[in-house]
N, C-alpha and C. Protein backbone atom coordinates (compact mmCIF):
# COMPACT_ATOMS: atom_id res chain seq x y z
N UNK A 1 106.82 143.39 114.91
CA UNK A 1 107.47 143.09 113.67
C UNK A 1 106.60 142.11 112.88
N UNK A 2 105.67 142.93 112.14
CA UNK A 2 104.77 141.98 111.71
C UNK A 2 104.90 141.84 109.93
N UNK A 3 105.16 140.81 109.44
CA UNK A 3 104.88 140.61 107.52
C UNK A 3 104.32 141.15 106.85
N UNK A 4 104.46 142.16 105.83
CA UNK A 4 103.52 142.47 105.29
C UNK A 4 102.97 141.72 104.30
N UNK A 5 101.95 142.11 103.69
CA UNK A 5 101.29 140.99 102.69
C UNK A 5 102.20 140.78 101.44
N UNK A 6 102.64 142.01 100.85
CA UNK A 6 103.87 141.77 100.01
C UNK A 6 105.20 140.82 100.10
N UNK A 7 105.25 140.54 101.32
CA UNK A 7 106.39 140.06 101.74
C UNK A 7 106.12 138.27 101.62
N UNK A 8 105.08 138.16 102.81
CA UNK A 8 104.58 136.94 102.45
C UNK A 8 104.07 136.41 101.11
N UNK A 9 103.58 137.64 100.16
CA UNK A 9 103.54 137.21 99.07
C UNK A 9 104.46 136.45 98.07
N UNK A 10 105.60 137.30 98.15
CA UNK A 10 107.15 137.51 97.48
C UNK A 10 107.66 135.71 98.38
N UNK A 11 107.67 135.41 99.59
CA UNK A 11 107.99 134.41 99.86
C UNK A 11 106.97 133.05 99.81
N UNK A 12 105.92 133.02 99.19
CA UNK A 12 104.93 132.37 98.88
C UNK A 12 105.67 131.88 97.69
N UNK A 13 105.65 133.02 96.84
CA UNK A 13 105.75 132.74 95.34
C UNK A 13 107.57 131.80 95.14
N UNK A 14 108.28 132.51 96.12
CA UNK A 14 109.80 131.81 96.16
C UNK A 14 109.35 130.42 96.63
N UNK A 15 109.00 129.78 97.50
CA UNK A 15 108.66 128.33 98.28
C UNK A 15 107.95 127.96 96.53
N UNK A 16 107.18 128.27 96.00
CA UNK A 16 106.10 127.82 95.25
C UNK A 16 107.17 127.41 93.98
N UNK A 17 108.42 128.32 93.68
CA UNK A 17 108.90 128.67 92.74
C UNK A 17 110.38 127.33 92.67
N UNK A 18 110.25 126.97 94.38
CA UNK A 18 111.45 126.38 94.55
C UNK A 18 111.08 124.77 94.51
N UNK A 19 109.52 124.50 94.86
CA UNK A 19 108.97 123.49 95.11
C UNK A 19 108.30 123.39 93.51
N UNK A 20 108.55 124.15 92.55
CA UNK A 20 108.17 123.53 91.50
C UNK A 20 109.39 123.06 90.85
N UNK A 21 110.43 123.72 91.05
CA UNK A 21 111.60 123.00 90.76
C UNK A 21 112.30 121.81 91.01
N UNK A 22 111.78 121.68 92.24
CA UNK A 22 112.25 120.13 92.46
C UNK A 22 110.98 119.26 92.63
N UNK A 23 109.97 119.87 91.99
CA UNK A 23 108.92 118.87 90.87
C UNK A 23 109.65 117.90 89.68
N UNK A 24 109.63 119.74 89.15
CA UNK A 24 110.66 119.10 87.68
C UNK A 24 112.16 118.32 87.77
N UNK A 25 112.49 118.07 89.28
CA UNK A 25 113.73 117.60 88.84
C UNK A 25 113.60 115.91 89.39
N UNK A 26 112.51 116.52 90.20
CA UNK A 26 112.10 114.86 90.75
C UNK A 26 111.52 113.91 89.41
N UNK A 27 110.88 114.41 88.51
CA UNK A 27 109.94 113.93 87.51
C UNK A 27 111.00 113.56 86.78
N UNK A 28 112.22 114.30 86.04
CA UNK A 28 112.74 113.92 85.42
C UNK A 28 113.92 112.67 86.28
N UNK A 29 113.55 112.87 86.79
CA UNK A 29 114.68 111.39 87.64
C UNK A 29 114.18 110.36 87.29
N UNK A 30 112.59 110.61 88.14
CA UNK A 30 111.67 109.79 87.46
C UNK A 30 111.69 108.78 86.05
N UNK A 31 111.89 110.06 85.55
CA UNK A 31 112.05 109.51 83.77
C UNK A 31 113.11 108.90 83.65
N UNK A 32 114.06 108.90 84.15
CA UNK A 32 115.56 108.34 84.33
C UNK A 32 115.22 107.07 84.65
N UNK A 33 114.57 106.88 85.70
CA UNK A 33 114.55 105.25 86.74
C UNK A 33 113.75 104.65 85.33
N UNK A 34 112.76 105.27 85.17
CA UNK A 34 112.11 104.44 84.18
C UNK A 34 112.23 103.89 82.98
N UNK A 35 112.91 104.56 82.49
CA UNK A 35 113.58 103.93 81.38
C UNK A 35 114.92 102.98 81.86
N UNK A 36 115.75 103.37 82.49
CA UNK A 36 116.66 102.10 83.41
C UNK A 36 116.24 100.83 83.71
N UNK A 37 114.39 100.99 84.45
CA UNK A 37 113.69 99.86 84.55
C UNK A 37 113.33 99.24 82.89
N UNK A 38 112.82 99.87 82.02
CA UNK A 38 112.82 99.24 80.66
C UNK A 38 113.95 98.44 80.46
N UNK A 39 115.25 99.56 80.35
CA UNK A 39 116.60 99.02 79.53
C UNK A 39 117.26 97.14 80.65
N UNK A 40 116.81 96.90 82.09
CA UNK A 40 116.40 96.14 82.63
C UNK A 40 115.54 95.11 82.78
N UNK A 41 114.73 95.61 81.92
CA UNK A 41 113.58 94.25 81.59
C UNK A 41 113.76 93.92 80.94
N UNK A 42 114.42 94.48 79.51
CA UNK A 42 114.57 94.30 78.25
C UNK A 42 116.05 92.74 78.41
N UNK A 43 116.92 93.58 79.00
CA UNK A 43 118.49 92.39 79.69
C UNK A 43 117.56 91.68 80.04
N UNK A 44 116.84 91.24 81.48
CA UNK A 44 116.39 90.41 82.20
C UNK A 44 115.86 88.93 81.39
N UNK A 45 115.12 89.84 79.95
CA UNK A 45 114.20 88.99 78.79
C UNK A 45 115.52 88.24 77.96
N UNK A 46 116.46 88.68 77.96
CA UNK A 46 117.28 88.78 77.14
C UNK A 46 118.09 87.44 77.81
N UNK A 47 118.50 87.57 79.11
CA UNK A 47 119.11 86.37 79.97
C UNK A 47 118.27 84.99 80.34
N UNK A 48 117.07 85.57 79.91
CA UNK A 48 116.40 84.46 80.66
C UNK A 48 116.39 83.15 79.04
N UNK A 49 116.27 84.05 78.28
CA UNK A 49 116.42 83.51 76.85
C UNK A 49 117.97 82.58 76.76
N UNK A 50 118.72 83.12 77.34
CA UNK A 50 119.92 82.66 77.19
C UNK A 50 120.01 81.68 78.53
N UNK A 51 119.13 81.64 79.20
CA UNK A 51 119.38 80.30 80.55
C UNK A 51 118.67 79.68 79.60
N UNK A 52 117.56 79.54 79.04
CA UNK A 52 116.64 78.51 78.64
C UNK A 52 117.99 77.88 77.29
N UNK A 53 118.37 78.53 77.00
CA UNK A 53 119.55 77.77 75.28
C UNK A 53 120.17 77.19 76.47
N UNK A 54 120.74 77.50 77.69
CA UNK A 54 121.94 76.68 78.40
C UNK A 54 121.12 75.67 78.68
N UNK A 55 120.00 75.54 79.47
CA UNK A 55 119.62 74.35 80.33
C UNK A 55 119.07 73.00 78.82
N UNK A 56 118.89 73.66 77.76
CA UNK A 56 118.83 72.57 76.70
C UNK A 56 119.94 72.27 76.61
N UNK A 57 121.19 73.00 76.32
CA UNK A 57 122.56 72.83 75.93
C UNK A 57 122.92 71.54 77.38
N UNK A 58 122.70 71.90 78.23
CA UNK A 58 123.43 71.16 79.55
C UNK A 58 122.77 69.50 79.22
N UNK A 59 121.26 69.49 79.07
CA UNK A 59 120.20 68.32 78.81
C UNK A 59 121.28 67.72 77.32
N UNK A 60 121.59 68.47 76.57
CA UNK A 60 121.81 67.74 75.28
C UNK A 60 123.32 66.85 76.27
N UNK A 61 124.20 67.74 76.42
CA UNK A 61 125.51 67.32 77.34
C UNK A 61 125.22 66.27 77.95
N UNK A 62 124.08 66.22 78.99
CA UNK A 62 124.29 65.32 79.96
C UNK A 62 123.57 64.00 78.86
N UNK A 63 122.69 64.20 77.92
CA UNK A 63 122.67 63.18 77.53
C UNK A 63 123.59 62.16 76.51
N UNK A 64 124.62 62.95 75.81
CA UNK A 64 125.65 62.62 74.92
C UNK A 64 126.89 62.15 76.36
N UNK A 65 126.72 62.74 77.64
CA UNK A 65 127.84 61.93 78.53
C UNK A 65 127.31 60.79 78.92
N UNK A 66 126.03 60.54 78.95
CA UNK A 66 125.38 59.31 79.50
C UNK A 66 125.41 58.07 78.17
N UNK A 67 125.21 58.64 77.12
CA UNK A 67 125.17 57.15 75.70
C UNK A 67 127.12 57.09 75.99
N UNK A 68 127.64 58.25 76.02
CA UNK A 68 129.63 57.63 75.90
C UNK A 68 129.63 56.79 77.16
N UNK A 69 129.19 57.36 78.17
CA UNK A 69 129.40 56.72 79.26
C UNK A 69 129.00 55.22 79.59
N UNK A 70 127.88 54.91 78.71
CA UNK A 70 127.11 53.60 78.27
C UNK A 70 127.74 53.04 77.40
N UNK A 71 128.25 53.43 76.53
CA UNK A 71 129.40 53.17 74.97
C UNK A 71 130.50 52.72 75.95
N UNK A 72 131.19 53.09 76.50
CA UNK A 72 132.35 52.85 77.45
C UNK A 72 132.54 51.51 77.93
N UNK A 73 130.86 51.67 78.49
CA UNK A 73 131.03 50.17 79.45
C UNK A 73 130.88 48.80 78.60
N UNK A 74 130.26 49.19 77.79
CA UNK A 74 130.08 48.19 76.65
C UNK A 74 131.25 48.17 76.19
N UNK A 75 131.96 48.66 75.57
CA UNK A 75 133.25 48.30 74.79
C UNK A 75 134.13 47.19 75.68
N UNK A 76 134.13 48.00 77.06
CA UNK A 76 135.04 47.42 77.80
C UNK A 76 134.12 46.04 78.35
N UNK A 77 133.71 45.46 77.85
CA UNK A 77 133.22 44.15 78.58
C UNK A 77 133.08 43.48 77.58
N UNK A 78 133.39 44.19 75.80
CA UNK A 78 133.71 43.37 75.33
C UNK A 78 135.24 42.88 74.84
N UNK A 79 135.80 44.05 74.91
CA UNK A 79 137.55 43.43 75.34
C UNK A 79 137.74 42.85 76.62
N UNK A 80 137.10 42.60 77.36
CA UNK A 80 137.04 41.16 78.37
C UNK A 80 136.65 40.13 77.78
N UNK A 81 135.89 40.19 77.41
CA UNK A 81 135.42 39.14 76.80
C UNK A 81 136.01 38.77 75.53
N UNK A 82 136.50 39.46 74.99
CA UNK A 82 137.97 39.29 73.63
C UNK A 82 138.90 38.63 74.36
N UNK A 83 139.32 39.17 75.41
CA UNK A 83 140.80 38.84 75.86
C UNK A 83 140.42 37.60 76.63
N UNK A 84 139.31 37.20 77.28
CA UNK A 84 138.79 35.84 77.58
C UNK A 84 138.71 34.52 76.86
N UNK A 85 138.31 35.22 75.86
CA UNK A 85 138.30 34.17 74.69
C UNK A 85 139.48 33.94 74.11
N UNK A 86 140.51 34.95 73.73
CA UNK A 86 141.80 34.54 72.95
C UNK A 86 142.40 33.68 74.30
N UNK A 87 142.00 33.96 75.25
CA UNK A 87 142.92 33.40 77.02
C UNK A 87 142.54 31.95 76.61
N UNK A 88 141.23 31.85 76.50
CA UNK A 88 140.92 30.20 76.47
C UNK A 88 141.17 29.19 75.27
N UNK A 89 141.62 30.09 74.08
CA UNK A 89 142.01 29.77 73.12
C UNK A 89 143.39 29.10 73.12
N UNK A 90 143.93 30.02 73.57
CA UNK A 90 145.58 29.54 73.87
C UNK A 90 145.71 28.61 74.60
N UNK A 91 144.97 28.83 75.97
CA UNK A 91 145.02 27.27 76.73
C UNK A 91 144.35 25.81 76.28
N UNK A 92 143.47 26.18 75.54
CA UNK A 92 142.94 25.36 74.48
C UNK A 92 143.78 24.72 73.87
N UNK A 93 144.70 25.57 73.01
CA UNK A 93 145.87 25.09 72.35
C UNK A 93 146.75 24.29 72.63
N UNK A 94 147.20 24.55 73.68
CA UNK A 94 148.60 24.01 74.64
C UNK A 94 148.04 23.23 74.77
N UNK A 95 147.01 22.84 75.58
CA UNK A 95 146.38 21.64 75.86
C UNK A 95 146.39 20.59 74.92
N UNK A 96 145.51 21.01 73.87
CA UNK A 96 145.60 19.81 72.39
C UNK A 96 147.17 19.47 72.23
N UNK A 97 147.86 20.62 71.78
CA UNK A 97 149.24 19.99 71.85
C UNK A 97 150.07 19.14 73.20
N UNK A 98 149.67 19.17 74.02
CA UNK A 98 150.09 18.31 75.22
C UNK A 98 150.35 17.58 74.62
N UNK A 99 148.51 16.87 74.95
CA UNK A 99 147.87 15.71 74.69
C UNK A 99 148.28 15.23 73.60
N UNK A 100 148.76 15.87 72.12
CA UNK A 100 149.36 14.91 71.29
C UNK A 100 150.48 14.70 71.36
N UNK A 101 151.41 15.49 72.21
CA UNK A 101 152.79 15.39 72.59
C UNK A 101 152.73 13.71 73.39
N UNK A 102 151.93 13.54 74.57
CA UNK A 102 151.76 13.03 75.26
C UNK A 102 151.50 11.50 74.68
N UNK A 103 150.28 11.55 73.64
CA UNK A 103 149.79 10.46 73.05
C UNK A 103 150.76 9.68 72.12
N UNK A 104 151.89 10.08 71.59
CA UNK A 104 153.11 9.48 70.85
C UNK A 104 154.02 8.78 71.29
C-alpha cells in the first residue's frame, strides 16, 4: 500500500495550505499584541506623568503641613506666654493693692 505521487502531492499542498494559515493567523495576533503593547506604553507614559504631578503635589503638602505645624507651635507658646503675663499681672495687682491696703 504504497502513496502515490499525486497523493502525497495533494497532501503536501493541504499541510502547506494549513500551515500557511496559521501563519496568517499567528501574524495577525501578532499585530494584535503589538499594538496592545503601544496602547500600553502610551498609559504607562501617561501614569508615570501623573506619579511625577503627585510626588510634587505630596512635597508641596508635606511642606504647607510642616510651616502649619511650625505656625502651631509658635502661636501656642505665645498664648503661654500671654496668659503668663496677664497671670503675673494680676498677681502684680493684688499685691500693690495689699500693700496699700496694708500701709494705711
Amino acid at each position: 500500500m504504497t502513496i502515490s505521487a499525486e497523493e502525497r502531492l495533494d497532501r503536501l499542498e493541504r499541510l502547506v495550505e494549513a500551515n500557511s494559515q496559521a501563519i496568517a493567523h499567528l501574524t495577525q495576533q501578532q499585530g494584535e499584541i503589538l499594538e496592545r503593547m503601544d496602547r500600553l506604553s502610551g498609559d504607562t507614559e501617561k501614569l508615570s506623568g501623573r506619579v511625577e504631578k503627585l510626588s510634587g503635589d505630596v512635597e508641596k503638602l508635606t511642606f504647607k503641613f510642616d510651616t502649619s505645624q511650625t505656625l502651631g507651635e509658635r502661636l501656642e507658646r505665645l498664648a503661654t506666654s500671654l496668659i503668663a503675663g496677664a497671670t503675673i499681672s494680676i498677681i502684680a495687682g493684688v499685691i500693690l493693692v495689699l500693700l496699700r491696703e496694708g500701709s494705711r
